[in-house]
N, C-alpha and C. Protein backbone atom coordinates (compact mmCIF):
# COMPACT_ATOMS: atom_id res chain seq x y z
N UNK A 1 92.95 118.49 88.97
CA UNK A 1 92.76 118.33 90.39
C UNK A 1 93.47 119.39 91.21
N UNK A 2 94.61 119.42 90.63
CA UNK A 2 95.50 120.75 91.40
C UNK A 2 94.81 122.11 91.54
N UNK A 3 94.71 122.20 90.05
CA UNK A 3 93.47 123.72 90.01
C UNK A 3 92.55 124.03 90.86
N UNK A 4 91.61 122.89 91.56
CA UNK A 4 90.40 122.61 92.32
C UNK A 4 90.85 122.76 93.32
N UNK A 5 92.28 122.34 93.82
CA UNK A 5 91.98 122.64 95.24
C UNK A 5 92.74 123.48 95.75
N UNK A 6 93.34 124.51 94.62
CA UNK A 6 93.99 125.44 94.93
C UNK A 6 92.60 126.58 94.69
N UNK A 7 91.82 126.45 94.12
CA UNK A 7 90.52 127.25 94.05
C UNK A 7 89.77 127.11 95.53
N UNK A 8 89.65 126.17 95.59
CA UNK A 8 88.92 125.45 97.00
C UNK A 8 89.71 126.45 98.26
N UNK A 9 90.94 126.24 98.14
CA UNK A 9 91.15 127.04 99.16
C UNK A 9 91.35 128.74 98.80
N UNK A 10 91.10 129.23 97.89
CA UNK A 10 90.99 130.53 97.76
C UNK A 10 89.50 130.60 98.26
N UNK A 11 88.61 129.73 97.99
CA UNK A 11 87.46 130.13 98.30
C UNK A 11 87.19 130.31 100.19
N UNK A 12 87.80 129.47 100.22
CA UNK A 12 87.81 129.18 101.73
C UNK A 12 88.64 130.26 102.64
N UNK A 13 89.80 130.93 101.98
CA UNK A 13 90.15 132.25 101.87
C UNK A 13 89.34 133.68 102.87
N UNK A 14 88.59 133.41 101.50
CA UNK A 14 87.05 134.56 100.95
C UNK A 14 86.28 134.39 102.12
N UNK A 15 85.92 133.14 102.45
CA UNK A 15 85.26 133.24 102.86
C UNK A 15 85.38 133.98 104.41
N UNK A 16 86.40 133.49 105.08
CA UNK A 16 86.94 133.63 106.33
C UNK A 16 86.91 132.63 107.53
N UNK A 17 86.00 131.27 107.02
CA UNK A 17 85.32 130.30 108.33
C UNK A 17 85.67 128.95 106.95
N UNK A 18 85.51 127.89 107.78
CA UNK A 18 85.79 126.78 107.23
C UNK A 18 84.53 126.49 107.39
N UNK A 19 83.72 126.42 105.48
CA UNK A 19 82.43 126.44 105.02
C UNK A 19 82.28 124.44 105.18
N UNK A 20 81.55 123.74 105.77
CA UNK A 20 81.59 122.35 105.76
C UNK A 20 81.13 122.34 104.15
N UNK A 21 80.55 122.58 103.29
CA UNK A 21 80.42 122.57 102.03
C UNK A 21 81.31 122.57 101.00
N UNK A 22 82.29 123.67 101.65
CA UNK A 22 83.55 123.86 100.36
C UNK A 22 84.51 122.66 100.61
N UNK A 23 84.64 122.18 102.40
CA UNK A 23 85.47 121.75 103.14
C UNK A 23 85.82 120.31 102.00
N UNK A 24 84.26 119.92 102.11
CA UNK A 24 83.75 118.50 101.21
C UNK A 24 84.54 118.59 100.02
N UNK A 25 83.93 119.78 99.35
CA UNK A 25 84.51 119.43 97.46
C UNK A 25 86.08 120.01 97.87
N UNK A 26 86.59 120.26 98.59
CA UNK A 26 88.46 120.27 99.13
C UNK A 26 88.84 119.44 98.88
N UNK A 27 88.20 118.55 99.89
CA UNK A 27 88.80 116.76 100.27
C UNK A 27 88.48 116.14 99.32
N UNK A 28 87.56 115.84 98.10
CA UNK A 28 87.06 115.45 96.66
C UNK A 28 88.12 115.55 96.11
N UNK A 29 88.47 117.23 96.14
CA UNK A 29 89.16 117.22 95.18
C UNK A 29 90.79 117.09 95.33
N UNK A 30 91.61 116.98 96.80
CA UNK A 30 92.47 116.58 96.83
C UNK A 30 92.86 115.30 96.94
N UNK A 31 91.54 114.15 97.22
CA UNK A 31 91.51 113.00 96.96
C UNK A 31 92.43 112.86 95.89
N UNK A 32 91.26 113.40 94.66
CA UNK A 32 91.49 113.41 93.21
C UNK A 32 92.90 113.75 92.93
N UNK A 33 93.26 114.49 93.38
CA UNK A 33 94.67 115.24 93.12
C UNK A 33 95.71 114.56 93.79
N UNK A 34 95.63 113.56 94.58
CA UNK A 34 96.47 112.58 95.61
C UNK A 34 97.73 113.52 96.08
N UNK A 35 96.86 114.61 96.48
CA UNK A 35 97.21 115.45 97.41
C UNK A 35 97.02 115.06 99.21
N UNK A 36 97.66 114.36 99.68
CA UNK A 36 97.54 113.55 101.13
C UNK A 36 97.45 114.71 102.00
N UNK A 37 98.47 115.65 102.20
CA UNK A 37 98.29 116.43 103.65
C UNK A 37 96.99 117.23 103.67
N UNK A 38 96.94 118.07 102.26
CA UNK A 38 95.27 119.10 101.94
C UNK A 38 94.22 118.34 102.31
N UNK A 39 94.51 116.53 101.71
CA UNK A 39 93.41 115.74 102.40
C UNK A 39 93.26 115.48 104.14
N UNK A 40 94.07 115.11 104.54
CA UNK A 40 94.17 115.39 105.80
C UNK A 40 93.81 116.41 106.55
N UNK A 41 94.25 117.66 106.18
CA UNK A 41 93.66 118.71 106.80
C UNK A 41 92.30 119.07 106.79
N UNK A 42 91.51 118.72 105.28
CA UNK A 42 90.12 119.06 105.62
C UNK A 42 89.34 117.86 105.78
N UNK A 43 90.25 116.91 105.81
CA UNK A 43 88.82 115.69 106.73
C UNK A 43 88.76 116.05 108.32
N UNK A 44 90.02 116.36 108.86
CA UNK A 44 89.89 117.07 110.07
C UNK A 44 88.95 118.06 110.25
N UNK A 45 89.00 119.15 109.44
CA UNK A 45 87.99 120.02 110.07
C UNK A 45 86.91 119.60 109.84
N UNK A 46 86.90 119.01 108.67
CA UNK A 46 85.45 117.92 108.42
C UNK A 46 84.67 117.84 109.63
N UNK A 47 85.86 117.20 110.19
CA UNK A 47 85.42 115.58 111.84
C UNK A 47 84.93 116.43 113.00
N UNK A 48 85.92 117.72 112.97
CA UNK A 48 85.50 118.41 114.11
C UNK A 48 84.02 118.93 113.95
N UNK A 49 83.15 119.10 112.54
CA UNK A 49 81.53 119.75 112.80
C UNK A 49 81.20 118.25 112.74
N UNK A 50 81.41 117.33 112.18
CA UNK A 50 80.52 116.17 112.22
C UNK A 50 81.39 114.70 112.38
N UNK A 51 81.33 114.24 113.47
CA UNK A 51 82.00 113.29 113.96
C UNK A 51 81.43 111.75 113.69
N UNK A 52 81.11 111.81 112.82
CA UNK A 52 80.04 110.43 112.70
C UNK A 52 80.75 109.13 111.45
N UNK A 53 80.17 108.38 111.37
CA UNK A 53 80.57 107.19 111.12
C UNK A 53 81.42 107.76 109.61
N UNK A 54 80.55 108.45 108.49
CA UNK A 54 81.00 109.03 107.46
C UNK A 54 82.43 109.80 107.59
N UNK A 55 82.42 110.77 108.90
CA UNK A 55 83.57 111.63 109.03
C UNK A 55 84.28 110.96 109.16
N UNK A 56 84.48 109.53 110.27
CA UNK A 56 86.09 108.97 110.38
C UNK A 56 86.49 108.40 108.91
N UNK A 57 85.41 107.90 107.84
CA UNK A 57 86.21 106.89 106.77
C UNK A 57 86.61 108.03 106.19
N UNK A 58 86.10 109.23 105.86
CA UNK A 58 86.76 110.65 105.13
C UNK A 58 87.86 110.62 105.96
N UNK A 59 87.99 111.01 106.86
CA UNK A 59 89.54 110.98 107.61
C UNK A 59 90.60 109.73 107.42
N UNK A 60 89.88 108.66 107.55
CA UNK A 60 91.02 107.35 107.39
C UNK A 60 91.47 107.21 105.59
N UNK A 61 90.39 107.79 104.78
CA UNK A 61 90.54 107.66 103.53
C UNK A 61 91.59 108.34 103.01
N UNK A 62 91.98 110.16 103.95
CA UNK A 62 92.82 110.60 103.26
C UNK A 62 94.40 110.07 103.97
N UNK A 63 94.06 110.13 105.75
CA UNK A 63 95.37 109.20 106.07
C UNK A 63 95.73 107.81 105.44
N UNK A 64 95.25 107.58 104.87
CA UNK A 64 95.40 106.07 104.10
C UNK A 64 96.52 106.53 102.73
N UNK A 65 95.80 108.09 102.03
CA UNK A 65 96.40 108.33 100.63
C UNK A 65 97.83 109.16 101.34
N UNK A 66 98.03 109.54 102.45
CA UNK A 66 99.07 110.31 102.92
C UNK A 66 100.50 109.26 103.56
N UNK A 67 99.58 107.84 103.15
CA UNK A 67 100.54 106.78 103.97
C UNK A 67 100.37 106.41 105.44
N UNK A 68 99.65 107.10 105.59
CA UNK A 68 99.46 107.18 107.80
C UNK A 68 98.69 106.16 108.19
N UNK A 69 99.32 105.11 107.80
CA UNK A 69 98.53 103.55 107.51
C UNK A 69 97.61 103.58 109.35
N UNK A 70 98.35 103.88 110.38
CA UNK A 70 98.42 103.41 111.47
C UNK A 70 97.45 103.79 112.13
N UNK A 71 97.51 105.82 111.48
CA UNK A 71 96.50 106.78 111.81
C UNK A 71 95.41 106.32 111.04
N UNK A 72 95.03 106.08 109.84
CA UNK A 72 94.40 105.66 109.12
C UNK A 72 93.49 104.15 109.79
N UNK A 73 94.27 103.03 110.41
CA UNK A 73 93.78 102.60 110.97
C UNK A 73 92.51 102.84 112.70
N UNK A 74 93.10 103.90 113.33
CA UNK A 74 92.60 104.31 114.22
C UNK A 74 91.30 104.91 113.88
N UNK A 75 91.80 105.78 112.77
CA UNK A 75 90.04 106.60 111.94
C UNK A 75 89.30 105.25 111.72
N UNK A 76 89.68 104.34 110.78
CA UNK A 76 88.98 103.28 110.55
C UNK A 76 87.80 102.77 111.82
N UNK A 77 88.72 102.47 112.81
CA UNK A 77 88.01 101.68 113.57
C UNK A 77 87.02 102.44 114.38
N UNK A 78 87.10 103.67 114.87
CA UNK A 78 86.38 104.53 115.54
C UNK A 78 85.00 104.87 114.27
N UNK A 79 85.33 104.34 113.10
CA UNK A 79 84.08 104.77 112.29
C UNK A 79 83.57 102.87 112.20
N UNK A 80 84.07 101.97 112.52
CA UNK A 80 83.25 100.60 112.54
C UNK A 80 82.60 100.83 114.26
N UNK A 81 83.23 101.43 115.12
CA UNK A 81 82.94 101.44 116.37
C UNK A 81 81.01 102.27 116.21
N UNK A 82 81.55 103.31 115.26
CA UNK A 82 80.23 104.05 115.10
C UNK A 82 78.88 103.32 114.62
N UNK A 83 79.19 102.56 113.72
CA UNK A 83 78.39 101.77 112.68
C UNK A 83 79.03 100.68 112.62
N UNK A 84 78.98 99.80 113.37
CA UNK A 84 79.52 98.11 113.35
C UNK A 84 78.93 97.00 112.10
N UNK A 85 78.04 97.77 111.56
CA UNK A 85 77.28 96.15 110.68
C UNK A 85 77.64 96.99 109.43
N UNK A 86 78.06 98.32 109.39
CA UNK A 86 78.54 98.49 107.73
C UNK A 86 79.80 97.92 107.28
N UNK A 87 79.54 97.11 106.35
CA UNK A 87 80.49 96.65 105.48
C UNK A 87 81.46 97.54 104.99
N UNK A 88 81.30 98.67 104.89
CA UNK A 88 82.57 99.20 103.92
C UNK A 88 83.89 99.55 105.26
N UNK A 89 83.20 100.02 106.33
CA UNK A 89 84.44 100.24 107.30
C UNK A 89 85.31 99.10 107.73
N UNK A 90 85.00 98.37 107.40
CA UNK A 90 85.84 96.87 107.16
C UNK A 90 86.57 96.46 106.10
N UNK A 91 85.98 96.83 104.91
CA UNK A 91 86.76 97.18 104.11
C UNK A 91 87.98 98.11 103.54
N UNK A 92 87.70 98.87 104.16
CA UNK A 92 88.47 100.45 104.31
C UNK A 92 89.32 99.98 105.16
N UNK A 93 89.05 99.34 106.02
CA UNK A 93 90.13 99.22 107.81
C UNK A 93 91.15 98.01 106.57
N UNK A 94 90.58 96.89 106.25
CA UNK A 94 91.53 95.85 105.55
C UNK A 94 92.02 96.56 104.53
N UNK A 95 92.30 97.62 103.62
CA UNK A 95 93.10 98.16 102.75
C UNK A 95 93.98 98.77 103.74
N UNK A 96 93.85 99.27 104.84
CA UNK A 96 94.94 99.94 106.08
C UNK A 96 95.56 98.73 106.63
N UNK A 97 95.21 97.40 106.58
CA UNK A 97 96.06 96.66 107.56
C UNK A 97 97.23 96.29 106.05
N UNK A 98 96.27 96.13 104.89
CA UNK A 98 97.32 95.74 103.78
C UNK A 98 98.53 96.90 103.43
N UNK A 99 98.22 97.96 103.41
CA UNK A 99 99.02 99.01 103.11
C UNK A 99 100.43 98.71 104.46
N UNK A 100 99.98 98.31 105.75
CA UNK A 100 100.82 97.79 106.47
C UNK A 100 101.69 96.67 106.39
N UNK A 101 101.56 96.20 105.39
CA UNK A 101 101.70 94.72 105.26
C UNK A 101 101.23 93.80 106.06
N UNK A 102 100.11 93.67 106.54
CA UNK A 102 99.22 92.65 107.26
C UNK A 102 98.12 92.12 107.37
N UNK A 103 98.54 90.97 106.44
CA UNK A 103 97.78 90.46 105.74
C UNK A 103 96.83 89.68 106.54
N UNK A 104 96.78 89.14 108.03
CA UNK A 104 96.22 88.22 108.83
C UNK A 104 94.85 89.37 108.89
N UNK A 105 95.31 90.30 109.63
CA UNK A 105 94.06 91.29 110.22
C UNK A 105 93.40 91.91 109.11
N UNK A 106 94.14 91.96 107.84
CA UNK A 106 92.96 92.46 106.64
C UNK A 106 92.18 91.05 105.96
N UNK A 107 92.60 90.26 106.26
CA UNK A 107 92.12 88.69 105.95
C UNK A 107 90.38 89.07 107.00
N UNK A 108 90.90 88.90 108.10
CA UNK A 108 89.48 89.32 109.68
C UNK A 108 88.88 90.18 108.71
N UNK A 109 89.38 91.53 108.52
CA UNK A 109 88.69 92.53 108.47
C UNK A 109 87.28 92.16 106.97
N UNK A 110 88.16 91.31 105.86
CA UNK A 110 87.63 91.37 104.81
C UNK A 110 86.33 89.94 105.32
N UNK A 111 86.07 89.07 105.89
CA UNK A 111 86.02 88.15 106.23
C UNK A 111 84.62 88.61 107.01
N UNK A 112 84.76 89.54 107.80
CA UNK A 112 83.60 90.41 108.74
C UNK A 112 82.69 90.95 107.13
N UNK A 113 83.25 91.84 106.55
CA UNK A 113 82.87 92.58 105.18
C UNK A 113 81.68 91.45 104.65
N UNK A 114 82.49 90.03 104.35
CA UNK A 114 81.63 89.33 103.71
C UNK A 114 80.42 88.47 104.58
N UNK A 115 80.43 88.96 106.14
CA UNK A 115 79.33 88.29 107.01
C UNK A 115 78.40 89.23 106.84
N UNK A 116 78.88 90.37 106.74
CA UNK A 116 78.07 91.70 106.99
C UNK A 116 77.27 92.22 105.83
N UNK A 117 78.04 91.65 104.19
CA UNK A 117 77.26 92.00 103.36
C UNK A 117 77.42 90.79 102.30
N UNK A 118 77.01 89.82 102.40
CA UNK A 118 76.80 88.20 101.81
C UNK A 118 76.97 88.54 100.75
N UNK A 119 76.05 88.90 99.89
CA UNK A 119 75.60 89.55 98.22
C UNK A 119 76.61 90.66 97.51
N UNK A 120 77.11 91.28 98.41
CA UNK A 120 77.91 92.24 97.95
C UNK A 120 79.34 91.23 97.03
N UNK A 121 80.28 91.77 95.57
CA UNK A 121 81.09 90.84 95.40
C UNK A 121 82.31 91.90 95.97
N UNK A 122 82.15 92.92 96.00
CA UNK A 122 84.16 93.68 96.31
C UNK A 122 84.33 92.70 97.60
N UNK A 123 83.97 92.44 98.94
CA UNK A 123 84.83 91.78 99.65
C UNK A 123 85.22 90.68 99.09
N UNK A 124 84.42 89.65 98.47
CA UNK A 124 85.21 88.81 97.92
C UNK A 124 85.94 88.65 96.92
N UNK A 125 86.05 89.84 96.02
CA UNK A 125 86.99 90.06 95.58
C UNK A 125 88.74 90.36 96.00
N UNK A 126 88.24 91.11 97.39
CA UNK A 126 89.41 91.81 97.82
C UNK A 126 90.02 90.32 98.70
N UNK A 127 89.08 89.73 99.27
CA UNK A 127 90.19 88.46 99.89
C UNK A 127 90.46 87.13 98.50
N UNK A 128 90.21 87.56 97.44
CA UNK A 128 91.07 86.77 96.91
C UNK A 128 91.80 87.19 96.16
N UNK A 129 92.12 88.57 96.16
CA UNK A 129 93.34 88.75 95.75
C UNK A 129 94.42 88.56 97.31
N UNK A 130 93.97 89.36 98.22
CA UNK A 130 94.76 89.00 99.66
C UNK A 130 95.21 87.51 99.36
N UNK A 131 94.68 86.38 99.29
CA UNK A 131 95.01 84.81 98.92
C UNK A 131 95.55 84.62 98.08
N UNK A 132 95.28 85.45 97.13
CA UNK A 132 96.16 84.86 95.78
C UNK A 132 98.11 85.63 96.17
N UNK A 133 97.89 86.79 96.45
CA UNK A 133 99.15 87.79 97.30
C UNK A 133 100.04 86.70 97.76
N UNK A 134 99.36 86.10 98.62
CA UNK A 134 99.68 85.19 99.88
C UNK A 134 100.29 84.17 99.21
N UNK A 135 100.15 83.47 98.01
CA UNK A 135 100.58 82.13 97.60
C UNK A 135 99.82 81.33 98.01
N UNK A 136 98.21 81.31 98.17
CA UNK A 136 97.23 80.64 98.75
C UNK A 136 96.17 80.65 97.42
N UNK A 137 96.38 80.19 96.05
CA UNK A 137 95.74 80.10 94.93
C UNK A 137 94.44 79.50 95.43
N UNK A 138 94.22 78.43 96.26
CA UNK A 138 93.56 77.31 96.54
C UNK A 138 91.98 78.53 96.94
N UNK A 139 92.86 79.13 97.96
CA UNK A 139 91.77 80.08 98.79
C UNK A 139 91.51 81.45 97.69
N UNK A 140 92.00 81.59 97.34
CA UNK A 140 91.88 82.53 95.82
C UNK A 140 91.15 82.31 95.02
N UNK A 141 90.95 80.87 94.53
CA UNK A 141 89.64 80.15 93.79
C UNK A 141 88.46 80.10 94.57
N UNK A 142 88.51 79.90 96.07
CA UNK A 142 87.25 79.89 96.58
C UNK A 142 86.28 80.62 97.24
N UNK A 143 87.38 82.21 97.56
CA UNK A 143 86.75 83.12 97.51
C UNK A 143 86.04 83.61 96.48
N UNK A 144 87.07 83.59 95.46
CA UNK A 144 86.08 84.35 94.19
C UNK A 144 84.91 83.50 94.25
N UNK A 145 85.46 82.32 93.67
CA UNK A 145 83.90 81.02 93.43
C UNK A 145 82.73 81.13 94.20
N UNK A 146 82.96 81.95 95.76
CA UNK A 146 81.59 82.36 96.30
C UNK A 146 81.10 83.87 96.17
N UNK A 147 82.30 84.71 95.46
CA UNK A 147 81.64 85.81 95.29
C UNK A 147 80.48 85.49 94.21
N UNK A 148 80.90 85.06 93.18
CA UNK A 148 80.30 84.87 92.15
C UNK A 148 78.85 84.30 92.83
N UNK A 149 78.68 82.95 93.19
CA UNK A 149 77.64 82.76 93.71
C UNK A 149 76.54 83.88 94.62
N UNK A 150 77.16 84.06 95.47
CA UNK A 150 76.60 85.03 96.61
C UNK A 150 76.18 86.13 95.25
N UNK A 151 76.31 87.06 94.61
CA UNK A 151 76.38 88.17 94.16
C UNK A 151 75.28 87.79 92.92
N UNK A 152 74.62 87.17 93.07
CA UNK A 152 73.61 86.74 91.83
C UNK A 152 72.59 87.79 91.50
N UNK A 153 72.72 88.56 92.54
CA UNK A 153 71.77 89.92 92.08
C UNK A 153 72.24 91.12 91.68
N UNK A 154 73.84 91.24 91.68
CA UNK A 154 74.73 91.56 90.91
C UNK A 154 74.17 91.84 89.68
N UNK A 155 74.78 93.50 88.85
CA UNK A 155 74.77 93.44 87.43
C UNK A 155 75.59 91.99 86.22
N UNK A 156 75.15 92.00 85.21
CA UNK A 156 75.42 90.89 84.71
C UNK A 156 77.13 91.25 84.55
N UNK A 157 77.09 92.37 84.15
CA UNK A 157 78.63 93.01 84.19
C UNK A 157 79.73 92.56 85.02
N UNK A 158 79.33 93.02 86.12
CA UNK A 158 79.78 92.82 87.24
C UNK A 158 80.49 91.51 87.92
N UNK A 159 79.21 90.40 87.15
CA UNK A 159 79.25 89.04 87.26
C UNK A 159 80.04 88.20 86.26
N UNK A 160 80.11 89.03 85.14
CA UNK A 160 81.17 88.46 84.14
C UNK A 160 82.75 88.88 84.33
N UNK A 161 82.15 89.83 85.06
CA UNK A 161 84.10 90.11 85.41
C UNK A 161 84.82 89.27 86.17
N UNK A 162 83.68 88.98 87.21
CA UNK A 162 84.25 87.90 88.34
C UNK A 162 84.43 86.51 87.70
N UNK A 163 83.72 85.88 86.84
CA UNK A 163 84.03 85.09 86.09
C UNK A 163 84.98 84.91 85.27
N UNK A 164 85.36 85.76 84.85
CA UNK A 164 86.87 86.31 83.76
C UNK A 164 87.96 86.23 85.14
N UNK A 165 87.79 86.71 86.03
CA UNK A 165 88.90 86.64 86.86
C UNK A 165 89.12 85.24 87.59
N UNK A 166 87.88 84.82 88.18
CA UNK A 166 88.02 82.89 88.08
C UNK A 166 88.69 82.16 86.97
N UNK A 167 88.06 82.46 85.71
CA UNK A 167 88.75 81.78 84.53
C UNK A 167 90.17 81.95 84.23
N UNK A 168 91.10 82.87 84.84
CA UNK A 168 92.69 83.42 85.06
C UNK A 168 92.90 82.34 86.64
N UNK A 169 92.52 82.53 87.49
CA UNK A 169 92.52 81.69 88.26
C UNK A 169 92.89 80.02 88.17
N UNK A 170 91.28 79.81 87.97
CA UNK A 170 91.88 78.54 87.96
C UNK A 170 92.93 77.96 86.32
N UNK A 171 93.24 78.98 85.41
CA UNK A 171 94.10 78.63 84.70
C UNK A 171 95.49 78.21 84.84
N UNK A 172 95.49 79.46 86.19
CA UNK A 172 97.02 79.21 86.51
C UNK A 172 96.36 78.10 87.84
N UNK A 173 95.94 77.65 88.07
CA UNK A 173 96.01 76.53 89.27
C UNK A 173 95.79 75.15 87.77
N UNK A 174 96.21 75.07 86.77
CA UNK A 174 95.93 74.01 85.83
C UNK A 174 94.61 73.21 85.53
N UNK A 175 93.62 73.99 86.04
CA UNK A 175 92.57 73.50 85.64
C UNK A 175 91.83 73.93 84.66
N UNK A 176 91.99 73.20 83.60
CA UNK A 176 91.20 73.71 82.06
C UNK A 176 90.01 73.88 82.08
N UNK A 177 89.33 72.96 82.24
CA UNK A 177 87.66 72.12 82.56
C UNK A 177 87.18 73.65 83.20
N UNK A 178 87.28 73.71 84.58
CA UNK A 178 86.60 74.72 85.23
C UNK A 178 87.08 76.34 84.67
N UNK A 179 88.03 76.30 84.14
CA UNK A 179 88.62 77.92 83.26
C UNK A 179 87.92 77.88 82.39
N UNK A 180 87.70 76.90 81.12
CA UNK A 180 86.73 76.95 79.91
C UNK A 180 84.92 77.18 80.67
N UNK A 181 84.55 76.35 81.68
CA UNK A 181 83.22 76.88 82.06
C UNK A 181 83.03 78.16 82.40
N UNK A 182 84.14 78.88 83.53
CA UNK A 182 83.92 80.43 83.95
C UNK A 182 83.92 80.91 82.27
N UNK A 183 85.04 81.03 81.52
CA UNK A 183 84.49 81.70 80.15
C UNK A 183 83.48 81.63 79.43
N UNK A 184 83.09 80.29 79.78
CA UNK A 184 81.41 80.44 79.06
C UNK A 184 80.70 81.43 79.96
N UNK A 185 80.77 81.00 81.08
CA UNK A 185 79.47 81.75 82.54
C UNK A 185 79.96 83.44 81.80
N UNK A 186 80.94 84.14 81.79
CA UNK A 186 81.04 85.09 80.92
C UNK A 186 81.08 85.63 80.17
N UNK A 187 80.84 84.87 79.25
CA UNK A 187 80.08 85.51 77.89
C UNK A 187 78.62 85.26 78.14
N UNK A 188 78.39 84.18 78.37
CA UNK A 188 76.55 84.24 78.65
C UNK A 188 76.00 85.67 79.69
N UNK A 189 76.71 85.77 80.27
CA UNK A 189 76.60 87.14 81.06
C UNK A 189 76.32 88.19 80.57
N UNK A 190 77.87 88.15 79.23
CA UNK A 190 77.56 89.49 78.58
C UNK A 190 76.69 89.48 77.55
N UNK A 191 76.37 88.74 76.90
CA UNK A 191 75.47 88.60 75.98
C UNK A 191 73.77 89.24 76.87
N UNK A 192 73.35 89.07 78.10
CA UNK A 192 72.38 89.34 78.84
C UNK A 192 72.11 91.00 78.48
């Protein structure tokens, strides 16, 4: 990763103008490299040719890996402001309120995620770990328990994982009965 984006910017060098092409595989690759400020700098110039819903989560994505929870939040929301019914900028915004430690407004944020995309399972994944975090096992079982449902068009994969992670669940909440069924629901999965 280091190599890449020390190439990236030789190229960018060469070139003499900040190419929006190279700019991209920069920020890729300092993602990759959890290189925060290189990321920062070229989601910026990113934002300045294209300001759109995509540019702020590239921007909040690398203030997020640089720690700039706050800044990171501001990109966030100016890219849900752009595109309000996409699910992922809600998602993205609730990994910035968690990185803050705040757990109420990434609770909202993840909560919108799952109005906005029913079928999808990462939000409900992500608020039950937020619940389970919390010491809220109860709400930890019942998020997952509707990801699983909701997500039926889900790969079978996909669907057995969530099941494997219910079956840890309700193990530690002492329920055998419903831990032995999720392990069946997951192997019948994988066997598919």
């Amino acid at each position: 990763g280091r190599a890449a984006v020390e190439a990236y910017r030789r190229v960018l060098g060469l070139l003499g103008r900040d190419d929006p092409l190279v700019l991209e595989a920069l920020l890729r690759a300092a993602m990759q490299a959890e290189d925060g400020p290189t990321a920062v700098d070229a989601a910026r110039k990113l934002l300045a040719r294209r300001s759109d819903h995509e540019g702020f989560l590239l921007l909040g994505d690398a203030l997020l890996l640089s720690k700039q929870s706050e800044a990171a939040v501001q990109a966030y929301r100016k890219a849900i402001a752009l595109a309000p019914n996409a699910a992922r900028g809600h998602l993205k915004l609730a990994a910035a309120y968690l990185q803050m430690n705040q757990p109420e407004p990434a609770a909202e944020q993840l909560l919108d995620a799952v109005r906005l995309e029913p079928n999808q399972p990462e939000p409900y994944q992500a608020l039950s770990r937020l619940y389970e975090q919390s010491g809220r096992l109860d709400l930890a079982i019942v998020a997952l328990r509707d990801g699983i449902n909701a997500s039926a068009s889900a790969a079978p994969t996909v669907r057995a994982e969530l099941a494997d992670r219910l079956a840890v669940l309700y193990e530690r909440a002492g329920m055998s009965r419903e831990a032995e069924a999720e392990h069946y629901r997951a192997q019948t999965l994988r066997r598919r």
